[in-house]
C-alpha atoms as a PDB file:
ATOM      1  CA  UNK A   1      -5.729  53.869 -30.223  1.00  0.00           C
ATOM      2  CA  UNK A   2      -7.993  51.787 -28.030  1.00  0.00           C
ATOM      3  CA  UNK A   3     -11.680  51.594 -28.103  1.00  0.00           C
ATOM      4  CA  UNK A   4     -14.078  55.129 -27.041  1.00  0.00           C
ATOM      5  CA  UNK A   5     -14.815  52.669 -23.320  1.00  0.00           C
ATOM      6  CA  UNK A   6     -10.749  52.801 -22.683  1.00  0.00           C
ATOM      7  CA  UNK A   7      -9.747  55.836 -24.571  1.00  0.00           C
ATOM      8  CA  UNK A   8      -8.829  57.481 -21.002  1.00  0.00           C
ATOM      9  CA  UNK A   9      -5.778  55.440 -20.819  1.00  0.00           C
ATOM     10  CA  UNK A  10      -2.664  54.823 -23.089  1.00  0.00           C
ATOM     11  CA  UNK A  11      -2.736  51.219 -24.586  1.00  0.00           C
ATOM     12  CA  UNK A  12      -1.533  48.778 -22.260  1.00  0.00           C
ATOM     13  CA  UNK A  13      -0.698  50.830 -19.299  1.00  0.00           C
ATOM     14  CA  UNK A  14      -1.414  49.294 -15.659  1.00  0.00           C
ATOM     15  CA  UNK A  15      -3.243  52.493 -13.925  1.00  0.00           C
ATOM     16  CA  UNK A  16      -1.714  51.165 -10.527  1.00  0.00           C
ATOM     17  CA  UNK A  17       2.069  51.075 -12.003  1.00  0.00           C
ATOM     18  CA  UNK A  18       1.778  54.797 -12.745  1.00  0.00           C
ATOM     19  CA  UNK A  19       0.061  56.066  -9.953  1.00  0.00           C
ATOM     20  CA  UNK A  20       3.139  54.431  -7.805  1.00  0.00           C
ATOM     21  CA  UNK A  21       5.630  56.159 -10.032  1.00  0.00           C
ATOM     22  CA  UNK A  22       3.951  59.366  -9.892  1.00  0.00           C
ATOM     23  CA  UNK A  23       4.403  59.291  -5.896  1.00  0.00           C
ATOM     24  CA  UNK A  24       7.709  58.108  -6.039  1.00  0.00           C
ATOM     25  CA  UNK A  25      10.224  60.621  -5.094  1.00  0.00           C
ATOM     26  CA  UNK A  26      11.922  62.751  -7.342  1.00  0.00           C
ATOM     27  CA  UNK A  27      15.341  63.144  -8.637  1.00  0.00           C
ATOM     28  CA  UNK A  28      17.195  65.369 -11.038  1.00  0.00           C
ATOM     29  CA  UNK A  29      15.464  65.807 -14.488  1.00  0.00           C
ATOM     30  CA  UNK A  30      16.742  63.348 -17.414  1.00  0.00           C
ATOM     31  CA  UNK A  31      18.640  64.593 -20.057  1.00  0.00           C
ATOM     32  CA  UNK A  32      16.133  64.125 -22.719  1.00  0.00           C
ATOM     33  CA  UNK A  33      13.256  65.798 -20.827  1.00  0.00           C
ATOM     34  CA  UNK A  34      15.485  68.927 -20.102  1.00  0.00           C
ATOM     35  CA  UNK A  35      16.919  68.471 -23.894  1.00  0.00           C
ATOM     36  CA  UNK A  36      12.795  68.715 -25.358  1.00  0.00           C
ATOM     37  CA  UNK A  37      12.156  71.389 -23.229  1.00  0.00           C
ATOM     38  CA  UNK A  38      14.621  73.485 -24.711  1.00  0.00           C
ATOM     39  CA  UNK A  39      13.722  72.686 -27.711  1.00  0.00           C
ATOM     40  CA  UNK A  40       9.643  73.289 -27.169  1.00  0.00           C
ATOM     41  CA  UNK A  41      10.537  76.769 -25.908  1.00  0.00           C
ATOM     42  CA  UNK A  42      11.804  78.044 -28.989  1.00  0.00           C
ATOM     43  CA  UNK A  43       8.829  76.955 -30.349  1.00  0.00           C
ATOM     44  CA  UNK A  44       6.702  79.530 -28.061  1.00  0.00           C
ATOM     45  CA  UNK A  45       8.159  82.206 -30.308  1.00  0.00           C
ATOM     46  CA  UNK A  46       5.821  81.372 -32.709  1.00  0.00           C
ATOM     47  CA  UNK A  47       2.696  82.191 -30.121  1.00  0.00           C
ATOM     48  CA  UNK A  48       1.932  85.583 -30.418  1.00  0.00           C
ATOM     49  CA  UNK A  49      -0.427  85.966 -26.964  1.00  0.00           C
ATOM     50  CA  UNK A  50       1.966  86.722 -23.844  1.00  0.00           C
ATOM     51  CA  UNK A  51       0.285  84.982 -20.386  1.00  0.00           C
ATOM     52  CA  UNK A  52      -0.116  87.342 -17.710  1.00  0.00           C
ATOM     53  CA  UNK A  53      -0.005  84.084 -15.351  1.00  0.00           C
ATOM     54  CA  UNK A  54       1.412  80.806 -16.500  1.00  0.00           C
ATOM     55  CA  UNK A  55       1.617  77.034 -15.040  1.00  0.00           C
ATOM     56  CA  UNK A  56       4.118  74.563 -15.137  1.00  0.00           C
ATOM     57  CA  UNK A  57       2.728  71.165 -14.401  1.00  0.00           C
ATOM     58  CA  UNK A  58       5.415  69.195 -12.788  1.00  0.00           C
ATOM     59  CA  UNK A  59       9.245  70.359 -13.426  1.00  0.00           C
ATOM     60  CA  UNK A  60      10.490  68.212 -11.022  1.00  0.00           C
ATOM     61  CA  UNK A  61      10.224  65.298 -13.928  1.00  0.00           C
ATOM     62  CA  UNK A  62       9.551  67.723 -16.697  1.00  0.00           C
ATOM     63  CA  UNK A  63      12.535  69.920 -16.645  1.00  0.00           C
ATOM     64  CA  UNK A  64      14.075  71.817 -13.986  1.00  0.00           C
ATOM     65  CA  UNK A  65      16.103  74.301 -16.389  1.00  0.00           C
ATOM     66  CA  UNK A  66      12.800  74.736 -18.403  1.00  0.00           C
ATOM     67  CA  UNK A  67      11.537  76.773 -15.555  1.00  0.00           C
ATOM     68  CA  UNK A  68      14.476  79.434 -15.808  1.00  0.00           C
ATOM     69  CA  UNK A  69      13.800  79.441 -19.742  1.00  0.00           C
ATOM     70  CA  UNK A  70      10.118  80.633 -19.306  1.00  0.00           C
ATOM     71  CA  UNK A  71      10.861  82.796 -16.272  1.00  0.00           C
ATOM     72  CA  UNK A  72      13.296  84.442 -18.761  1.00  0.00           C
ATOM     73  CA  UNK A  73      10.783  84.403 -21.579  1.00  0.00           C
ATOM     74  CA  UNK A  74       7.718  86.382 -19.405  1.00  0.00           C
ATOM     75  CA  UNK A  75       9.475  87.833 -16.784  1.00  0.00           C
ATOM     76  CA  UNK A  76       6.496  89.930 -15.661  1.00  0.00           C
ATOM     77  CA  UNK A  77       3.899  86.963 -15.648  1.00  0.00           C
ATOM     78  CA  UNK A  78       2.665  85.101 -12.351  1.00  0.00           C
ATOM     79  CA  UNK A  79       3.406  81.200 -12.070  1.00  0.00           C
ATOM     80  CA  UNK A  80       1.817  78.819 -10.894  1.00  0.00           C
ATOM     81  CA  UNK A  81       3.912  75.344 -10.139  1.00  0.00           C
ATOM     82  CA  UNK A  82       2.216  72.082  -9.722  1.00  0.00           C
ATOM     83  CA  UNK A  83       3.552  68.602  -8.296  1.00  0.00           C
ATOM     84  CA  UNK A  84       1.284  65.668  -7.485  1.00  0.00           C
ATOM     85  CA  UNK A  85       1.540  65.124  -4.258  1.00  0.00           C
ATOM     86  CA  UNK A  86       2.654  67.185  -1.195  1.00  0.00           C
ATOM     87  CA  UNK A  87       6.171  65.773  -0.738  1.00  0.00           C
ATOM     88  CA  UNK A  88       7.101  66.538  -4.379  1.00  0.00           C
ATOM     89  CA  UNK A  89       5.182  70.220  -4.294  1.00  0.00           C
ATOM     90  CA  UNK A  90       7.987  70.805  -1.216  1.00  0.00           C
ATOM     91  CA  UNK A  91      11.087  69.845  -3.286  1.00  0.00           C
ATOM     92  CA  UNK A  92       9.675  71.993  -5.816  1.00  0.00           C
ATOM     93  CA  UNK A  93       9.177  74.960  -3.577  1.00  0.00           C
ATOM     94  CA  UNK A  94      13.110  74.628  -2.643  1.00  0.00           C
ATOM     95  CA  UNK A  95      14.631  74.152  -5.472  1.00  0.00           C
ATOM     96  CA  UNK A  96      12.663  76.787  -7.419  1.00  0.00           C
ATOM     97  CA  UNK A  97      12.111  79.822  -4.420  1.00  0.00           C
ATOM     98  CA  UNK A  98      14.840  82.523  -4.012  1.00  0.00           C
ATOM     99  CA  UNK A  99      15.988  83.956  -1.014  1.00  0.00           C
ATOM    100  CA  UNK A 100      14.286  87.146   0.822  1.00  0.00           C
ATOM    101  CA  UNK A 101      17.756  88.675   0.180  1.00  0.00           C
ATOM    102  CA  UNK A 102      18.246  87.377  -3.617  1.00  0.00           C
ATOM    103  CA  UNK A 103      17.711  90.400  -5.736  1.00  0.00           C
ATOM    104  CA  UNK A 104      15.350  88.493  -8.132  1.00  0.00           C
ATOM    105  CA  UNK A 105      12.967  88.084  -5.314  1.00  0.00           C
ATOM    106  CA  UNK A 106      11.862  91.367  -5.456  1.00  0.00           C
ATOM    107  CA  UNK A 107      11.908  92.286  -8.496  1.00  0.00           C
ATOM    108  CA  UNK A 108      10.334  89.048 -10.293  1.00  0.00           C
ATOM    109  CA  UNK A 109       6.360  87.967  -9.421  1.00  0.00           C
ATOM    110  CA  UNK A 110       6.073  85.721  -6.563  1.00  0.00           C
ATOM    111  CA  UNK A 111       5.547  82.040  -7.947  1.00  0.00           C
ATOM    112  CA  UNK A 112       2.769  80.133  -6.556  1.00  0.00           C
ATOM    113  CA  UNK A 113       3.337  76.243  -5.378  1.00  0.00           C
ATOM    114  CA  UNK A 114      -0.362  75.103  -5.794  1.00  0.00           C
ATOM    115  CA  UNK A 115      -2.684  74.335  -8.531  1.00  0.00           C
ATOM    116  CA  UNK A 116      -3.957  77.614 -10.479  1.00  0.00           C
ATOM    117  CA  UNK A 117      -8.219  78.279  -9.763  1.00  0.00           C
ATOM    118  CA  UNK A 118     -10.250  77.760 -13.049  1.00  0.00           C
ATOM    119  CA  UNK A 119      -9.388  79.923 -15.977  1.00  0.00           C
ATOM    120  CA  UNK A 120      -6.276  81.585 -13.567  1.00  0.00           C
ATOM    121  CA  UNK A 121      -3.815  81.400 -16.450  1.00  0.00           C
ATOM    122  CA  UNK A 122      -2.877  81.849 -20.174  1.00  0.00           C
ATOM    123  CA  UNK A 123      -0.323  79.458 -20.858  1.00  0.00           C
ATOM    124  CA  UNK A 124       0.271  75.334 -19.295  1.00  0.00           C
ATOM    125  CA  UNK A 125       3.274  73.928 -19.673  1.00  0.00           C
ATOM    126  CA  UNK A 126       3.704  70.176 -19.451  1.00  0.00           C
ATOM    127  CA  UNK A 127       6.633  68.916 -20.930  1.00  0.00           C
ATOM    128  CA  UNK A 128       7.536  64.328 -21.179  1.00  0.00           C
ATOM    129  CA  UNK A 129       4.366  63.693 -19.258  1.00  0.00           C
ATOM    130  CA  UNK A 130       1.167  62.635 -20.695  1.00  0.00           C
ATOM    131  CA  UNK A 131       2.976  59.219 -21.864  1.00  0.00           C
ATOM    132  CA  UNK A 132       2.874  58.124 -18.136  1.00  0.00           C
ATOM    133  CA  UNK A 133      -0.535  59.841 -16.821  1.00  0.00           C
ATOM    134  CA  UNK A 134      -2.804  56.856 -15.825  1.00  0.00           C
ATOM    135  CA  UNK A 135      -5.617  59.399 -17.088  1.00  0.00           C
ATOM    136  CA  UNK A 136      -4.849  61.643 -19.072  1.00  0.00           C
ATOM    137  CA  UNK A 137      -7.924  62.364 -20.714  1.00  0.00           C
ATOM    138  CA  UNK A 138      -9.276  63.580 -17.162  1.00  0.00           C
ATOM    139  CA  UNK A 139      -5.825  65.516 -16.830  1.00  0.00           C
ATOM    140  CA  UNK A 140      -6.136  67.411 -20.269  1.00  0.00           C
ATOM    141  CA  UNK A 141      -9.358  68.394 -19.051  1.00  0.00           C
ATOM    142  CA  UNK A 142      -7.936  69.916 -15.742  1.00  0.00           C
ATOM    143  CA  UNK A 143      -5.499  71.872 -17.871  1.00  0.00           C
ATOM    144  CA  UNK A 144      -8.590  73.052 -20.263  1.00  0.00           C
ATOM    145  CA  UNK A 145     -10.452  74.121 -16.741  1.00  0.00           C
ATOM    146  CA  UNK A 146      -6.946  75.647 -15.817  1.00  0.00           C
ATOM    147  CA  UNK A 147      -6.897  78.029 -18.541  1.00  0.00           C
ATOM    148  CA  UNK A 148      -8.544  81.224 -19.503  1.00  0.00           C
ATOM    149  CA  UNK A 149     -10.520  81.383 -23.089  1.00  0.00           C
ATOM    150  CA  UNK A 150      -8.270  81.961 -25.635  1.00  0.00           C
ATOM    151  CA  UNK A 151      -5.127  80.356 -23.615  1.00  0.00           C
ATOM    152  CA  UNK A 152      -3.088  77.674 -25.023  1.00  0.00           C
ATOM    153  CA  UNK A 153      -1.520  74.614 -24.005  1.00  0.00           C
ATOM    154  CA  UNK A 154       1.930  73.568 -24.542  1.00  0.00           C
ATOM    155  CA  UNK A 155       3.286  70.133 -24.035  1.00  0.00           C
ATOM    156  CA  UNK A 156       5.115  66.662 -25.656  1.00  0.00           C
ATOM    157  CA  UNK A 157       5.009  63.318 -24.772  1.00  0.00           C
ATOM    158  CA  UNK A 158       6.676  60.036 -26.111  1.00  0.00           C
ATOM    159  CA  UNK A 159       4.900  58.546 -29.053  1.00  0.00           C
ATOM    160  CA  UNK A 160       4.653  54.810 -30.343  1.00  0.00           C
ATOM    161  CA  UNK A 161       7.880  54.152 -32.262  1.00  0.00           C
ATOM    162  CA  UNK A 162      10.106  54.919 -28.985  1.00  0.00           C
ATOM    163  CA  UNK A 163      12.533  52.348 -27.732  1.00  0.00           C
ATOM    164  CA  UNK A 164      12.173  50.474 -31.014  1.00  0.00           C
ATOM    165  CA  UNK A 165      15.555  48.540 -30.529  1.00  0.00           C
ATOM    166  CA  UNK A 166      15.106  47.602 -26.752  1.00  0.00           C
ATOM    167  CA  UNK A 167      11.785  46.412 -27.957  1.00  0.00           C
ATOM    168  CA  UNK A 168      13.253  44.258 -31.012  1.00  0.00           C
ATOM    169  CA  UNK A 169      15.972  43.074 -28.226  1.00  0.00           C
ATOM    170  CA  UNK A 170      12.839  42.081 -25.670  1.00  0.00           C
ATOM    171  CA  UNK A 171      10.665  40.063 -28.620  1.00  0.00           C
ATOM    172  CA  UNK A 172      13.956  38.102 -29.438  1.00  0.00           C
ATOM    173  CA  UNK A 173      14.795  37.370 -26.145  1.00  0.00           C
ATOM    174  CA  UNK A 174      11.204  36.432 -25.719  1.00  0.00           C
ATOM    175  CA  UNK A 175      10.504  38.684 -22.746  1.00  0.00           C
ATOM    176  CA  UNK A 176       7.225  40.695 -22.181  1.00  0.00           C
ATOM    177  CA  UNK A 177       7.774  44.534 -23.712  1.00  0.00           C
ATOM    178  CA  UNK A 178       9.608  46.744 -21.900  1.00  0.00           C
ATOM    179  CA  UNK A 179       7.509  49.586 -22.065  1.00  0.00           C
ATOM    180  CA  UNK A 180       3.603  49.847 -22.919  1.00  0.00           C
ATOM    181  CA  UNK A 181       2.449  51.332 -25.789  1.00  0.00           C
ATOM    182  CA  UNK A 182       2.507  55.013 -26.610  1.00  0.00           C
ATOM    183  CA  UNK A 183      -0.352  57.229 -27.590  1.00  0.00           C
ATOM    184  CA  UNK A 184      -0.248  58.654 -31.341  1.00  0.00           C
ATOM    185  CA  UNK A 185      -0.246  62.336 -31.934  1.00  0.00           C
ATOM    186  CA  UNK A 186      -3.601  62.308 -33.993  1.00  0.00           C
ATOM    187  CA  UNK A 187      -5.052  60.422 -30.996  1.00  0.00           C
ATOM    188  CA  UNK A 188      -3.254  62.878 -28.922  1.00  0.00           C
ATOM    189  CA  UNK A 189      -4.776  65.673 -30.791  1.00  0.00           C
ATOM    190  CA  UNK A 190      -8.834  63.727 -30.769  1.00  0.00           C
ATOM    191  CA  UNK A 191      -8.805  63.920 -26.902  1.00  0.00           C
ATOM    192  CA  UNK A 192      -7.528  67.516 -27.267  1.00  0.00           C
ATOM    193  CA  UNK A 193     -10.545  68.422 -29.059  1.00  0.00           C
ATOM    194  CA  UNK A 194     -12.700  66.361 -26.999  1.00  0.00           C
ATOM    195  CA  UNK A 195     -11.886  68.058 -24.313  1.00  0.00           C
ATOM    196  CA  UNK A 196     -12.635  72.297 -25.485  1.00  0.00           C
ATOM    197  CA  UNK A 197      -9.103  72.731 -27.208  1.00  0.00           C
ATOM    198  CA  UNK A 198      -9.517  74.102 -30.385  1.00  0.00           C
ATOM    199  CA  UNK A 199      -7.152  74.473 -33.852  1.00  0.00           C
ATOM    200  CA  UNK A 200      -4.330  71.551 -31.860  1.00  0.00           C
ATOM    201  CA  UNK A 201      -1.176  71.650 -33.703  1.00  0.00           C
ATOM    202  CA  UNK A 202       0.634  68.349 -33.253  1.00  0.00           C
ATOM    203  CA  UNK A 203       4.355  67.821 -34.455  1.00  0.00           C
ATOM    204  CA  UNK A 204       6.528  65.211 -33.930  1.00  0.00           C
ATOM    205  CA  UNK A 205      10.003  64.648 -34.577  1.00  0.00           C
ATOM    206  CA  UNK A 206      12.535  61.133 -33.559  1.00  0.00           C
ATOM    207  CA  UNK A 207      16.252  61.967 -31.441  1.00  0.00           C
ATOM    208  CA  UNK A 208      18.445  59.305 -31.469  1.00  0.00           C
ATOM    209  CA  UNK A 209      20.892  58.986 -28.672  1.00  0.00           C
ATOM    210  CA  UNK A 210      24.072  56.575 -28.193  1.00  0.00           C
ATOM    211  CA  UNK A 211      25.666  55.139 -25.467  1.00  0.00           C
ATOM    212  CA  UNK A 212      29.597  53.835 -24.341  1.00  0.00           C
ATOM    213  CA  UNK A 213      28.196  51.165 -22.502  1.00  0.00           C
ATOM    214  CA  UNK A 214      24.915  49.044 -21.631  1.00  0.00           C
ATOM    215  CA  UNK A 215      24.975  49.878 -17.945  1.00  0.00           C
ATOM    216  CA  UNK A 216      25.180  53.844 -19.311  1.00  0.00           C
ATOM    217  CA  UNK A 217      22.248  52.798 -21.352  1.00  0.00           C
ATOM    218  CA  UNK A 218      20.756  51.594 -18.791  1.00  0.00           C
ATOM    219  CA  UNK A 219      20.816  54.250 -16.202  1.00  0.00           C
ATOM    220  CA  UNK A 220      19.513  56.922 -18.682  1.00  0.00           C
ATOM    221  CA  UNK A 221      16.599  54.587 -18.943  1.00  0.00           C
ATOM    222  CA  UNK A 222      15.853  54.431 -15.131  1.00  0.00           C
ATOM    223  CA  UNK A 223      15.927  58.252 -15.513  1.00  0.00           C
ATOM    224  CA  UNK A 224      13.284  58.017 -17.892  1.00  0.00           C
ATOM    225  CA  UNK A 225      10.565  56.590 -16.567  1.00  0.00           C
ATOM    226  CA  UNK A 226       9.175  52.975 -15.325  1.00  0.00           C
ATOM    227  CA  UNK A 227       7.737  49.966 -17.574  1.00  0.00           C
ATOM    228  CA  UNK A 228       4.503  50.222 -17.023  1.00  0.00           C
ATOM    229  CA  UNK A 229       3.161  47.894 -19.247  1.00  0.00           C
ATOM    230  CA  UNK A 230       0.442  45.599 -17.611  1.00  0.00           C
ATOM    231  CA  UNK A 231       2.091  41.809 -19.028  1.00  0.00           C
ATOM    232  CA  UNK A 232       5.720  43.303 -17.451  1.00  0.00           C
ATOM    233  CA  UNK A 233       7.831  41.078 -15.523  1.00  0.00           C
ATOM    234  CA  UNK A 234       5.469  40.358 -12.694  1.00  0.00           C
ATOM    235  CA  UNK A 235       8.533  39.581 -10.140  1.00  0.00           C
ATOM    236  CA  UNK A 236      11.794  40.955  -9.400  1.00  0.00           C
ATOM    237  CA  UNK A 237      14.559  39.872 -12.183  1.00  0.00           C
ATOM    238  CA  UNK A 238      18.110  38.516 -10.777  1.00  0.00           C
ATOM    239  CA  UNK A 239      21.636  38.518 -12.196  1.00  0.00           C
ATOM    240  CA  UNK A 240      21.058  35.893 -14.532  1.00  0.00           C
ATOM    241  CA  UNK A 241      18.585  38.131 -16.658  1.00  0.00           C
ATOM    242  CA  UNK A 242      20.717  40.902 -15.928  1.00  0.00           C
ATOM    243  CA  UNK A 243      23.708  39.579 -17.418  1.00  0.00           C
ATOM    244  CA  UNK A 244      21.455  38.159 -20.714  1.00  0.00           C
ATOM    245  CA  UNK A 245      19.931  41.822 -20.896  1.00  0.00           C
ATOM    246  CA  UNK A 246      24.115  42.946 -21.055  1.00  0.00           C
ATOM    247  CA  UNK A 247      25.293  40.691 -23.062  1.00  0.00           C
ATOM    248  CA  UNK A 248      21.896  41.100 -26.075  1.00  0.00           C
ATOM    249  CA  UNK A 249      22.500  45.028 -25.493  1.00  0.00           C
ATOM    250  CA  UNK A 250      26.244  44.404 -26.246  1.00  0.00           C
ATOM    251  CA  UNK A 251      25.987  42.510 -29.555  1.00  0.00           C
ATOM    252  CA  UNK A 252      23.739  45.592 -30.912  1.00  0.00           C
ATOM    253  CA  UNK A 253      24.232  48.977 -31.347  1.00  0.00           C
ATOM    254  CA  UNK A 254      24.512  51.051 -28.106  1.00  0.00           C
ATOM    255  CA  UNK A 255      21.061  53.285 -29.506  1.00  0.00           C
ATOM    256  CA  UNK A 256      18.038  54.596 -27.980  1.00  0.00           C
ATOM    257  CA  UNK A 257      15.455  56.160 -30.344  1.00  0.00           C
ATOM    258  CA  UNK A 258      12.612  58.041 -29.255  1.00  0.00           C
ATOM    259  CA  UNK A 259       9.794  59.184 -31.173  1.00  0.00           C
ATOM    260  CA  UNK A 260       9.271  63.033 -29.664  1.00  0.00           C
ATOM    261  CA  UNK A 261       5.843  64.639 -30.132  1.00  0.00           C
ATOM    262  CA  UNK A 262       4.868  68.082 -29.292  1.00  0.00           C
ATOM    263  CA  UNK A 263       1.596  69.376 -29.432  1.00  0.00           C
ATOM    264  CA  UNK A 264      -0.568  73.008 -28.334  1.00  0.00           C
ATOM    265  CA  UNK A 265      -4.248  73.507 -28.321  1.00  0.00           C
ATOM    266  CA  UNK A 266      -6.075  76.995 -27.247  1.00  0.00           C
ATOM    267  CA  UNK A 267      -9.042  76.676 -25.206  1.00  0.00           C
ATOM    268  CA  UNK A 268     -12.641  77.620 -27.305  1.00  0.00           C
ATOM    269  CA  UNK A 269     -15.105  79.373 -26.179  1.00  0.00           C
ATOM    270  CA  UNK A 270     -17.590  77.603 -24.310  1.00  0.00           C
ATOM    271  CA  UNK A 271     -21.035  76.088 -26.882  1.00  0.00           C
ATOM    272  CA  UNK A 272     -23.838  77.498 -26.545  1.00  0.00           C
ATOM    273  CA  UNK A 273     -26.701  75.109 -25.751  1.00  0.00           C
ATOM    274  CA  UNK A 274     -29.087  75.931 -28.449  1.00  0.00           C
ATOM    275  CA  UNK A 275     -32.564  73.942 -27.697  1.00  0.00           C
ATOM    276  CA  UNK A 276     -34.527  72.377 -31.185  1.00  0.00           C
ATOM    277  CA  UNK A 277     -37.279  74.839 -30.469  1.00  0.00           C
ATOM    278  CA  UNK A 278     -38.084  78.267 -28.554  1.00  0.00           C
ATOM    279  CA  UNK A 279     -40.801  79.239 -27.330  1.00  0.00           C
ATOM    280  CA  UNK A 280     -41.921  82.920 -27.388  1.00  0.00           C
ATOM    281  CA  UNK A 281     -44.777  84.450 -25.578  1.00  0.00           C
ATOM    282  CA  UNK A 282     -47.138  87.270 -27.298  1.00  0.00           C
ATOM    283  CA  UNK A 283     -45.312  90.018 -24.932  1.00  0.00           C
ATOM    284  CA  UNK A 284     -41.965  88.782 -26.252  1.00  0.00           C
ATOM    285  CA  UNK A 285     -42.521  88.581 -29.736  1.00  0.00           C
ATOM    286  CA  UNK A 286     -43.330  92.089 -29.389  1.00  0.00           C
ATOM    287  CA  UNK A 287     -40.781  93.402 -28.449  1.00  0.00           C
ATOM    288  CA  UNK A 288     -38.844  91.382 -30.268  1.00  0.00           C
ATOM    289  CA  UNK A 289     -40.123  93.724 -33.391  1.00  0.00           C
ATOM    290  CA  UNK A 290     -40.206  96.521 -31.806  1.00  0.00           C
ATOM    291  CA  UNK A 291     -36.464  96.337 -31.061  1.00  0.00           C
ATOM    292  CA  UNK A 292     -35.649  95.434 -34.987  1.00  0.00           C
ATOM    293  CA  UNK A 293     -37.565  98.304 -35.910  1.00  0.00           C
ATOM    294  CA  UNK A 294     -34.713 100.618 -34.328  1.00  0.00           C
ATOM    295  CA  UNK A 295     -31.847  98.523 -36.680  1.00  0.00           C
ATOM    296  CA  UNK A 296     -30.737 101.213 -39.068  1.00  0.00           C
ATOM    297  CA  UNK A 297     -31.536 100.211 -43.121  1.00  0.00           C
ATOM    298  CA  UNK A 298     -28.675  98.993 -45.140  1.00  0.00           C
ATOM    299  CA  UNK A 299     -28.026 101.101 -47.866  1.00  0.00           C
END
């Protein structure tokens, strides 16, 4: 983990690079993001408070079919849905909205495309996202201002041993990493704290996937995410690196591993200030005794 002075940003991440790929359009979610949502929603059966309103910070990315799995698991709970940037908070609104005439639309709580006021909801749901936040120190603390007392946080994110073959295949090739470092879950966990969470419970666990081809490989990676490692290519690459990134993917197995980490916090109760010293006046102190003089004597 990097230094307390850049602790707001994942090792090796170029802020620009991901603010660029968070405005970039959207298209269907990934397999793997939809595949760890699934699997972090069976984990909410081990949460025993039920949100009266809940938020799910971008699906669009995060998991489209995620959405339906929550709806399903508090059907009587507002939502709140939240995209970065107007164009993306519109594709959300159309692919998630039912018709007037649907018959879910009047039974089920009307969902809410815009951020949720301070301390709106009970449950945040962030699934495959903090790994690309150019801040996410700043955004866990949006989530803590988000929620009420006592609500939790749920989310995962990609940790550092992800992509260890492509990144073997890059150092022998002698090519700048193809993907900047990932946070680890303790670190994951210090900023969670840092920021008002209380009692985080971090997990982790690695899913291996395989491939027919390189170019398969490939596009699952595009689906992923972006490099956004600040020494990446600085240019455009041509066929020539193509076909050497082909033929090195080729002579090794067709694998992807990714190291999975999932991780919920619930929000304290805000510290009291307590200053070194207090000062009473005579009036005060008073009644100060007069009111203990009313406690009833233990027995």
């Amino acid at each position: 983990m990097p230094s307390s002075s850049s602790a707001s940003r994942p090792p090796s991440l170029d802020g620009v690079a991901a603010q660029r790929w968070q405005a970039l359009s959207r298209g269907p979610s990934a397999w793997l993001h939809e595949e760890v949502a699934r699997r972090m929603e069976q984990r909410l059966a081990w949460i025993k408070l039920q949100p009266q309103a809940w938020a799910h910070w971008q699906p669009l990315r995060g998991g489209m079919e995620a959405h339906a799995l929550l709806c399903q698991r508090y059907p009587q709970a507002a939502r709140y849905v939240v995209e970065p940037t107007p164009a993306a908070q519109a594709a959300a609104k159309r692919q998630l909205s039912q018709p007037w005439w649907h018959p879910k639309a009047w039974r089920s709580p009307v969902t809410q495309f815009a951020p949720p006021a301070d301390g709106a909801v009970q449950m945040l749901w962030a699934n495959m996202l903090l790994h690309m936040a150019d801040n996410p120190q700043s955004l866990i603390q949006h989530w803590q201002r988000a929620l009420s007392v006592d609500g939790f946080v749920m989310f995962s994110c990609l940790g550092p041993d992800t992509l260890a073959e492509l990144r073997a295949l890059y150092q022998r090739l002698g090519w700048p990493p193809p993907a900047h470092e990932f946070t680890d879950m303790h670190d994951w966990g210090d900023m969670l704290i840092a920021a008002g969470f209380a009692e985080p419970v971090m997990d982790m666990e690695r899913i291996t996937l395989s491939f027919a081809t390189p170019a398969r490989l490939l596009q699952e990676l595009r689906g992923l995410g972006r490099n956004l490692h600040v020494q990446r290519f600085a240019g455009l690459r041509g066929r020539v690196w193509q076909t050497q990134l082909q033929a090195g993917l080729a002579h090794a197995p067709l694998t992807l591993s990714f190291e999975v980490i999932y991780g919920h916090a619930f929000k304290a109760k805000p510290r009291l200030n307590v200053r070194p010293e207090t000062t009473l006046s005579v009036d005060q102190m008073r009644d100060a005794l007069k009111a203990a003089k009313t406690y009833p004597k233990l027995a």
